[in-house]
Protein backbone atom coordinates (compact mmCIF):
# COMPACT_ATOMS: atom_id res chain seq x y z
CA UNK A 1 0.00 0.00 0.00
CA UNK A 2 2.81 2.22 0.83
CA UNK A 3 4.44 1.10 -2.89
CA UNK A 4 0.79 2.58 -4.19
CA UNK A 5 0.95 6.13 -1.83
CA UNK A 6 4.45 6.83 -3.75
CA UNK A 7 3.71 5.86 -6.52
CA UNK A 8 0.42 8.24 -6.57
CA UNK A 9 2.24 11.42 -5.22
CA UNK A 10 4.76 11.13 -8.21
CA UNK A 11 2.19 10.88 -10.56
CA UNK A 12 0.97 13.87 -8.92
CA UNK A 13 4.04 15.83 -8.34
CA UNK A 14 5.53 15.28 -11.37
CA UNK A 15 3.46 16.65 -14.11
CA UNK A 16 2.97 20.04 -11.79
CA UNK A 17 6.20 20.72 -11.42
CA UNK A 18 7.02 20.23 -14.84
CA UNK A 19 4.25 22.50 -16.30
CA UNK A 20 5.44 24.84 -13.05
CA UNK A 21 8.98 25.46 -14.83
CA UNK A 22 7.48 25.23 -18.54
CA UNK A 23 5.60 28.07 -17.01
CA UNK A 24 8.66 30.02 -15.48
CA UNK A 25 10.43 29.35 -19.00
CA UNK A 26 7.74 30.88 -21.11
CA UNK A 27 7.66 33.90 -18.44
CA UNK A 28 11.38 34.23 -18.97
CA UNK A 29 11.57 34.39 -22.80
CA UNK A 30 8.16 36.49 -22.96
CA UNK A 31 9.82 38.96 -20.27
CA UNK A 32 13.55 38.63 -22.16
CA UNK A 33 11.40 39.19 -25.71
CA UNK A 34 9.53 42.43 -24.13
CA UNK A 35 13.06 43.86 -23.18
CA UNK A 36 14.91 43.32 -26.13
CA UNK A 37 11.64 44.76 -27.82
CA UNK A 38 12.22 48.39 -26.06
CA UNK A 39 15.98 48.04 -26.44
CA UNK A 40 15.69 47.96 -30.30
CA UNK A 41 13.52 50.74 -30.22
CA UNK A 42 15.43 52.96 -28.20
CA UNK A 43 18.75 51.95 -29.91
CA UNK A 44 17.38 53.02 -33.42
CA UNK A 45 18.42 56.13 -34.80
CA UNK A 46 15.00 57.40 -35.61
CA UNK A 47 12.98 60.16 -34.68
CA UNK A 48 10.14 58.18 -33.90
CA UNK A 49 11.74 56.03 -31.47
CA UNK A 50 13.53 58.89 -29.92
CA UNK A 51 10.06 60.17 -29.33
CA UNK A 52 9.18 56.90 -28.17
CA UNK A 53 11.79 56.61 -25.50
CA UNK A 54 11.15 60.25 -24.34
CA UNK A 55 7.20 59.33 -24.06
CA UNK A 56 7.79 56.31 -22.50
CA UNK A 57 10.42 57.27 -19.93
CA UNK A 58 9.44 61.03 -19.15
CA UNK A 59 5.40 61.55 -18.70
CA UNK A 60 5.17 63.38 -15.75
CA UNK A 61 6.87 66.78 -17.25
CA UNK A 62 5.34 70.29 -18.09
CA UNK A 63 5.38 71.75 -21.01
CA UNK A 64 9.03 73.41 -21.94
CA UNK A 65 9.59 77.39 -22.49
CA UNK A 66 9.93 78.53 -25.87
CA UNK A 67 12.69 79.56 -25.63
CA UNK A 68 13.96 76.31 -24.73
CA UNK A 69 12.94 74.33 -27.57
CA UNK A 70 15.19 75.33 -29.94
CA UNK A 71 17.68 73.73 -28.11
CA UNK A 72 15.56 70.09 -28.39
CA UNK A 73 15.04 71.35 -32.18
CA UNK A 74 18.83 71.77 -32.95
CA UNK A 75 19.82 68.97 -31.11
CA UNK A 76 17.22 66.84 -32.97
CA UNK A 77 17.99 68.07 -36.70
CA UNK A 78 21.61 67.04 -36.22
CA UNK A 79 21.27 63.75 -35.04
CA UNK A 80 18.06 62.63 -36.86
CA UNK A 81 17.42 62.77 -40.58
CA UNK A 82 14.08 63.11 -40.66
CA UNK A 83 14.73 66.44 -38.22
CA UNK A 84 16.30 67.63 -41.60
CA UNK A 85 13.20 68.83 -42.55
CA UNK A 86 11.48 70.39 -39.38
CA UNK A 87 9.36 68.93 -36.98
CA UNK A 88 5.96 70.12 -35.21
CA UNK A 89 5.72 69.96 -31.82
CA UNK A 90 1.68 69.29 -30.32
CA UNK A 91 2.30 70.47 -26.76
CA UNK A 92 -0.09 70.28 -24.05
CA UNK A 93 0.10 73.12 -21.07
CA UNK A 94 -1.79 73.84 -18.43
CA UNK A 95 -3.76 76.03 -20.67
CA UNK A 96 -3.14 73.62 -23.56
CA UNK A 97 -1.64 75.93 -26.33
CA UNK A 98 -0.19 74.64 -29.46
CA UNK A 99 3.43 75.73 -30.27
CA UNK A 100 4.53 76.13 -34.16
CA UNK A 101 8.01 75.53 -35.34
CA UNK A 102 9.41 76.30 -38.67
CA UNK A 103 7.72 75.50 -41.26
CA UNK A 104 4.12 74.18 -41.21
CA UNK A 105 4.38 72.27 -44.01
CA UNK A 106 7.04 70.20 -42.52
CA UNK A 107 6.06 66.22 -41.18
CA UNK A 108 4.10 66.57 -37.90
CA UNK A 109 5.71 64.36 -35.18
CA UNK A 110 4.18 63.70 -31.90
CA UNK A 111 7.45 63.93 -29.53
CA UNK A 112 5.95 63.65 -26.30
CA UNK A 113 3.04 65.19 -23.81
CA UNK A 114 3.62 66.94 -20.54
CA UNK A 115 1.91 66.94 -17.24
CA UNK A 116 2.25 69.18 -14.37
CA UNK A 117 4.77 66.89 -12.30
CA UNK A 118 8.05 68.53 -13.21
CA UNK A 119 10.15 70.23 -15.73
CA UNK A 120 12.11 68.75 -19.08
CA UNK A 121 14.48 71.04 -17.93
CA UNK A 122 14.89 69.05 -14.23
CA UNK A 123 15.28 65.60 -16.50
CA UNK A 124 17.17 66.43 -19.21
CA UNK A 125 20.35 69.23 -19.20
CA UNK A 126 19.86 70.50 -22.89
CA UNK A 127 22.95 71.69 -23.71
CA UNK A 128 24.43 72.64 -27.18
CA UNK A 129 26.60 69.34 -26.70
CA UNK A 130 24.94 67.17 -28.47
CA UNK A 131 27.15 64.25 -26.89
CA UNK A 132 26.76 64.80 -23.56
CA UNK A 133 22.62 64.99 -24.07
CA UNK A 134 22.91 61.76 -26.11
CA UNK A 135 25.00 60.16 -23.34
CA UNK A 136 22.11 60.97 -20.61
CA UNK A 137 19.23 60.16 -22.83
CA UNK A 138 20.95 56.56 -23.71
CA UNK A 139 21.97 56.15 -20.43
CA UNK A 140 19.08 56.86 -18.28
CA UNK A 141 16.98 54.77 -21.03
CA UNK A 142 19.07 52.13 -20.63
CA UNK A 143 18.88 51.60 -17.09
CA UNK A 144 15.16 51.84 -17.53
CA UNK A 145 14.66 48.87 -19.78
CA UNK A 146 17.03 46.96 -17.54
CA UNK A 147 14.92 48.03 -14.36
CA UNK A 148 11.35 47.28 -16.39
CA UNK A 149 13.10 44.13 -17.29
CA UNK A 150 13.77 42.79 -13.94
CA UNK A 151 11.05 43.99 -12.79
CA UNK A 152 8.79 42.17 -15.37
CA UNK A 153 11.12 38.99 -14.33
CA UNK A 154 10.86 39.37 -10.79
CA UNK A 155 7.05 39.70 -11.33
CA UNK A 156 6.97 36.58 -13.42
CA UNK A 157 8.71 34.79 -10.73
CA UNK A 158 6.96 35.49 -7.91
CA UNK A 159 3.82 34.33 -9.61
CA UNK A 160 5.64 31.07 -10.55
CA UNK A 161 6.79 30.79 -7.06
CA UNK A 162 3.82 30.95 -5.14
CA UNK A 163 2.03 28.78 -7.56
CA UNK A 164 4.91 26.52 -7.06
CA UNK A 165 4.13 26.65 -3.32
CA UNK A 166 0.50 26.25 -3.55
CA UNK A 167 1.12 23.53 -5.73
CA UNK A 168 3.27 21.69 -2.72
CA UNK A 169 0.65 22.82 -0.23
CA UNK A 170 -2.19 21.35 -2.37
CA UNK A 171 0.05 18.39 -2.78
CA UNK A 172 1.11 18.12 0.64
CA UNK A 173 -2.97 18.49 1.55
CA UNK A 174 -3.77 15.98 -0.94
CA UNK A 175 -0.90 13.54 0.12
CA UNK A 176 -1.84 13.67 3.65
CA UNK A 177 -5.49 12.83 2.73
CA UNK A 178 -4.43 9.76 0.63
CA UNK A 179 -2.08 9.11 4.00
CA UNK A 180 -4.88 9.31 6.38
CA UNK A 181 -7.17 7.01 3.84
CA UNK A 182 -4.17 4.47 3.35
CA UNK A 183 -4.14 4.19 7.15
CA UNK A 184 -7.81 3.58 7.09
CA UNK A 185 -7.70 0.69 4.55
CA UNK A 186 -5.09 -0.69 5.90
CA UNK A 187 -6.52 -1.11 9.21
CA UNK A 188 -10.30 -2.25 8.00
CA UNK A 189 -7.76 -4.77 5.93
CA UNK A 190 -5.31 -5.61 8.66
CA UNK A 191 -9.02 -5.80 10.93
CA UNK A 192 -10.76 -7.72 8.52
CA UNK A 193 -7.55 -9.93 7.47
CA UNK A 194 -7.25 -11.16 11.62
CA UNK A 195 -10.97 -11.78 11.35
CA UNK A 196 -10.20 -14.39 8.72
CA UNK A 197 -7.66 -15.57 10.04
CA UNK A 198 -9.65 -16.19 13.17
CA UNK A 199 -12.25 -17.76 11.00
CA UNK A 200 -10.19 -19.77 9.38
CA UNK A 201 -8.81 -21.39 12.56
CA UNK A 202 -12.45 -21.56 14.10
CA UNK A 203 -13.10 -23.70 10.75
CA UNK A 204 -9.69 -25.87 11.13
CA UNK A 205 -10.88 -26.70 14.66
CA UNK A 206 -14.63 -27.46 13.27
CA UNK A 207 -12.89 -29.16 10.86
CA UNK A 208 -10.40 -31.64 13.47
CA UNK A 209 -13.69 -31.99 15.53
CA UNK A 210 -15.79 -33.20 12.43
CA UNK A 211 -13.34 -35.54 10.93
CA UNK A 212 -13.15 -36.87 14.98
CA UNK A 213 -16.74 -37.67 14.92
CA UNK A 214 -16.82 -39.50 11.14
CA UNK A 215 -13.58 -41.14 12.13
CA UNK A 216 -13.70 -41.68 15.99
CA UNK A 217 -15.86 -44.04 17.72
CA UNK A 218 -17.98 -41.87 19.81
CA UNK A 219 -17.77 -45.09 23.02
CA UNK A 220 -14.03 -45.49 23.07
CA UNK A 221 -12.33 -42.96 21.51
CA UNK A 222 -10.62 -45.18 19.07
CA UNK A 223 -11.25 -45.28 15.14
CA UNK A 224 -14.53 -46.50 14.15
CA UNK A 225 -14.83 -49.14 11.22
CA UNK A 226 -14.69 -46.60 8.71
CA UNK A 227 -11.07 -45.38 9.51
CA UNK A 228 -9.86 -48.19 10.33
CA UNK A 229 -10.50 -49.32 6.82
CA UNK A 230 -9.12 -46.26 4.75
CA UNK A 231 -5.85 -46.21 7.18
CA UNK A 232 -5.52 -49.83 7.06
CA UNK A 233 -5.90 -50.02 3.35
CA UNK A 234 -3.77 -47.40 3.24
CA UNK A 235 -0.94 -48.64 4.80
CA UNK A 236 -1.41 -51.88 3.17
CA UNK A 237 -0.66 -50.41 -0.40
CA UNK A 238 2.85 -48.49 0.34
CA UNK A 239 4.28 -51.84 2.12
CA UNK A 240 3.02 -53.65 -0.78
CA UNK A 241 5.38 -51.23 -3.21
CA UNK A 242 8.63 -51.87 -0.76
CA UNK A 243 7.34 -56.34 0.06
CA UNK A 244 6.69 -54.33 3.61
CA UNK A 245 4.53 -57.27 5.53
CA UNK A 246 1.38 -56.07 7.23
CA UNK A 247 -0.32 -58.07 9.72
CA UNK A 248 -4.07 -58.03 11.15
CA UNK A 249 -5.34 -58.79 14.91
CA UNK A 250 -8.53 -59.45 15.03
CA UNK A 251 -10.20 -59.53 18.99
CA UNK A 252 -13.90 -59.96 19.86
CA UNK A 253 -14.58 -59.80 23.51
CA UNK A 254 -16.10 -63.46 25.53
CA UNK A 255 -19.74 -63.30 26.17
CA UNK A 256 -20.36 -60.41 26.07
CA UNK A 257 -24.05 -60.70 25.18
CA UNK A 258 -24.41 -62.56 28.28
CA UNK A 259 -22.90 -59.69 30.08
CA UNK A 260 -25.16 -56.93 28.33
CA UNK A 261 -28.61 -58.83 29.06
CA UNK A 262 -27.17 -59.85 32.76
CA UNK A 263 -26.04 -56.38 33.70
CA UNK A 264 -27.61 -53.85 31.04
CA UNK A 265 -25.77 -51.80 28.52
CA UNK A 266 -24.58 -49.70 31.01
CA UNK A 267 -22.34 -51.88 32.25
CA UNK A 268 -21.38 -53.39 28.37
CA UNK A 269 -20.88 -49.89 27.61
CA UNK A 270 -18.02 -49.97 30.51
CA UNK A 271 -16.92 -52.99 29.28
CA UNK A 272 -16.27 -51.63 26.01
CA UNK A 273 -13.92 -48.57 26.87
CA UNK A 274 -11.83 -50.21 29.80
CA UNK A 275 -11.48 -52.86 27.13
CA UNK A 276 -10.19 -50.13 24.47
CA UNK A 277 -8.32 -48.41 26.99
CA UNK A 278 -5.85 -51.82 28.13
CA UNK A 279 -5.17 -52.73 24.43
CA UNK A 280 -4.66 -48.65 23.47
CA UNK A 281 -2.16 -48.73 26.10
CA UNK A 282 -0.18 -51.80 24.90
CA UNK A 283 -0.11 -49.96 21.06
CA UNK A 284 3.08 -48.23 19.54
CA UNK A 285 2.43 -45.22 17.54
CA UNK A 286 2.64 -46.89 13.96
CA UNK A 287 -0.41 -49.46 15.01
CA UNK A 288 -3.76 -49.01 14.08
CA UNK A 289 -6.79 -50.04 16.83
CA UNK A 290 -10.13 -49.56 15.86
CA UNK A 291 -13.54 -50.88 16.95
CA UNK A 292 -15.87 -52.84 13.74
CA UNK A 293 -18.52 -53.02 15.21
CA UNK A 294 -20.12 -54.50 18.70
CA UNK A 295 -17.74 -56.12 21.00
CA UNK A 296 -15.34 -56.75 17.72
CA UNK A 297 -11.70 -54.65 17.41
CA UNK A 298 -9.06 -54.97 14.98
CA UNK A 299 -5.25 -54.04 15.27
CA UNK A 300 -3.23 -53.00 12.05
CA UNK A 301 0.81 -53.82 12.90
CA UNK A 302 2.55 -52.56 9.85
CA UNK A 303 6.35 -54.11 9.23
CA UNK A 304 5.34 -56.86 11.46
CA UNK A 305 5.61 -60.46 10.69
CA UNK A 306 3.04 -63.07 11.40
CA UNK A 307 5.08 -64.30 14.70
CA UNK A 308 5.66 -61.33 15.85
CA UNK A 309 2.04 -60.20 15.51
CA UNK A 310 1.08 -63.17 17.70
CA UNK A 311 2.87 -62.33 20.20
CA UNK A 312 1.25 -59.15 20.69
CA UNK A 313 -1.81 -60.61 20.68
CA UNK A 314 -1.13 -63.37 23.23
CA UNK A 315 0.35 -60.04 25.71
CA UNK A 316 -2.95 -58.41 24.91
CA UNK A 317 -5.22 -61.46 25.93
CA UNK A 318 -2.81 -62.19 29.47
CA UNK A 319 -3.47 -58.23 30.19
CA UNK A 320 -7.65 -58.26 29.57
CA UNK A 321 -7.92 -61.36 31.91
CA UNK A 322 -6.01 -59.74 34.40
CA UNK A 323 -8.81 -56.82 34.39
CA UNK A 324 -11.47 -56.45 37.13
CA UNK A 325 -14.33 -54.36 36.33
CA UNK A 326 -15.77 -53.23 39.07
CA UNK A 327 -19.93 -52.55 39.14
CA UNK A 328 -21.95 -52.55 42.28
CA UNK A 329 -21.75 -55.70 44.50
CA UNK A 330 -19.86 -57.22 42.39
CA UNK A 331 -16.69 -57.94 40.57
CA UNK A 332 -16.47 -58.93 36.43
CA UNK A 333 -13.34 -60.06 34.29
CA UNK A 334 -13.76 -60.75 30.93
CA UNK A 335 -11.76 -62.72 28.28
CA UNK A 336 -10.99 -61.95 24.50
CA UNK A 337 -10.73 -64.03 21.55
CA UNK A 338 -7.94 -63.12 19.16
CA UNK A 339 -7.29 -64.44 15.14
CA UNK A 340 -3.82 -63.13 13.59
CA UNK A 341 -3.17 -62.86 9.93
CA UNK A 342 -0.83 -61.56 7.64
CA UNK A 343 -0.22 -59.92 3.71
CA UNK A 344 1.52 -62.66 2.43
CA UNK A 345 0.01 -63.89 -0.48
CA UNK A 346 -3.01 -61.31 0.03
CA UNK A 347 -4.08 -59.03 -2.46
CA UNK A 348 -6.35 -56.48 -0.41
CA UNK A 349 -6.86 -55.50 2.69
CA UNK A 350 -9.93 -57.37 2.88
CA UNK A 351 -8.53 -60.20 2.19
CA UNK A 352 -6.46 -60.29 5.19
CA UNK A 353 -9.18 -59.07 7.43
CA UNK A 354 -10.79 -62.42 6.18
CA UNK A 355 -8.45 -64.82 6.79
CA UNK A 356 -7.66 -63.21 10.68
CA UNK A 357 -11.68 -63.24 11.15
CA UNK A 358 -11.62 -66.92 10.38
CA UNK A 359 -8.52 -67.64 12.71
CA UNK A 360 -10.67 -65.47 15.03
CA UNK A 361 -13.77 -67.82 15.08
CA UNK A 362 -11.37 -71.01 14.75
CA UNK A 363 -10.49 -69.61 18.52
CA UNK A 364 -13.89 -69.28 19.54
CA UNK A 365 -14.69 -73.08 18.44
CA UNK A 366 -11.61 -74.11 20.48
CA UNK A 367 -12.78 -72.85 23.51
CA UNK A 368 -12.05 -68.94 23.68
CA UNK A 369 -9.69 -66.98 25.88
CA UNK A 370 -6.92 -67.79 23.03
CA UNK A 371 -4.86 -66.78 19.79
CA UNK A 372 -4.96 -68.44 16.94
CA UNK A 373 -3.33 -68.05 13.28
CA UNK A 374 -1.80 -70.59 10.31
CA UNK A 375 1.12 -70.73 12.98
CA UNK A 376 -0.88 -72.34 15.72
């Protein structure tokens, strides 16, 4: 988000301060192109322009004496040709009388207007050196096109300047507002995010407790029929890739019918778990226990032999007879039947189950209490 704030206030930033000195260029060249303007003017030897310069640089005069003028007029016919041939001077006075020179006939020229602030005479020392009133004329022009110049500049500037700074305070306004609504987001999404992420752990745990209940036997806490099957299965198929030997228990508890419709299923229900509970705590990690169904359980032993698996069971069935379960006025122990098979020659998990469930009723024909498998 902070990758998408920068990335904004360039976009902003950039373009305004790029039009901001386009702007300051154009000012300089327009200001640069004014100047130069006045200086070509007022450097051209023409009576028009030396008119100009006077009108432009010395407004506030009164009118000049007379007797005066001849001075301007001499000075004027020898520097100027088109003084050659007499000029007319339009002078306004405070009583606004018109002043003819020469002859009448000659070109009329405008050469400047007076007001009532001060004299030509105060401005200008008309002399008969024609040199030294050229020097102050150029001189004092000069340094008034330079002044109007910077001035114009300085004008030009300032307005780039302070739209250059209200451009940075809008900016820094409108980067502070895209701050303050970054910080926003990011806390509904940083709020929101932990709110899924609580969720999502709510649902894990949902999740745990519901594959518990379609997996887990809701009497003893061991893996119901269903399980036992897919984890059996399961492990049956990766031992058969590696010749891994995987061998089946199969226990059904001694009359216990007889102990369900002598004592009630309370007590067959108590049966059942202190019976899960003394094989569970025999088990290694690796071995599957699960209940089928009734008073019948089943042990997966993966990477155990046929032997080997009978020994387990026989250490099973010496434990359950050992077991008193204790009900009101009385004392119970109970006995377990046990069949063992193995994968050997077995193609499915099913198989094996089959062949252990056989060996498990070959026990119970025998007389109960006992193990048997192909072995014994």
């Amino acid at each position: 988000m902070k990758k998408i704030l920068f990335t904004k206030s360039l976009t902003f930033f950039l373009p305004l301060i790029a039009i901001t000195f386009l702007f300051l260029y154009i000012s300089y060249n327009f200001s640069m192109d004014n100047y130069t303007k006045l200086e070509t003017k007022q450097n051209s030897k023409n009576i028009e322009n030396f008119i100009y310069t006077l009108k432009n640089n010395h407004i506030n005069l009164l009118a000049i004496k007379k007797s005066d003028f001849a001075n301007i007029q001499k000075i004027c016919s020898n520097f100027f040709d088109e003084c050659s041939k007499g000029i007319k001077n339009n002078l306004s006075t405070q009583n606004k009388q018109t002043i003819d020179i020469k002859d009448a006939a000659c070109k009329n020229i405008d050469i400047l207007t007076f007001y009532k602030k001060a004299n030509i005479i105060n401005e200008f020392n008309f002399t008969n050196s024609k040199n030294e009133l050229l020097f102050q004329l150029v001189t004092k022009t000069n340094i008034n096109l330079f002044a109007e110049g910077k001035k114009n500049i300085k004008i030009y500037i300032s307005i780039v300047l302070i739209f250059l700074i209200l451009t940075l305070f809008i900016g820094y306004i409108y980067q502070g507002q895209i701050k303050v609504a970054n910080d926003n987001l990011e806390g509904k999404v940083e709020k929101r995010t932990n709110q899924i992420r609580h969720t999502m752990k709510e649902l894990e745990k949902v999740n745990l407790q519901l594959y518990d209940l379609a997996h887990t036997d809701y009497l003893t806490q061991i893996k119901n029929r269903r399980s036992f099957f897919l984890h059996a299965d399961d492990i049956f198929k990766k031992l058969s890739k590696t010749d891994g030997i995987l061998s089946i228990i199969m226990i059904d508890i001694d009359n216990f019918k007889s102990f369900n419709d002598t004592y009630g299923h309370e007590v067959g229900d108590k049966i059942l778990k202190i019976f899960a509970k003394c094989i569970n705590e025999l088990l290694i990690q690796d071995e599957i226990f699960g209940r089928l169904g009734g008073e019948e359980f089943a042990i997966a032993l993966p990477n155990t032999t046929l032997e080997e698996a009978q020994k387990v069971a026989e250490n099973i069935r010496k434990k359950i007879e050992r077991v008193v379960i204790n009900i009101p006025h009385i004392k119970l122990f109970v006995t377990a039947s046990f069949g063992v098979s193995d994968s050997i020659n077995a193609k499915s998990i099913d198989e094996i189950i089959n062949n252990a469930d056989k060996m498990l009723y070959d026990a119970k024909r025998k007389g109960k209490n006992r193990v048997r498998s192909r072995l014994s």
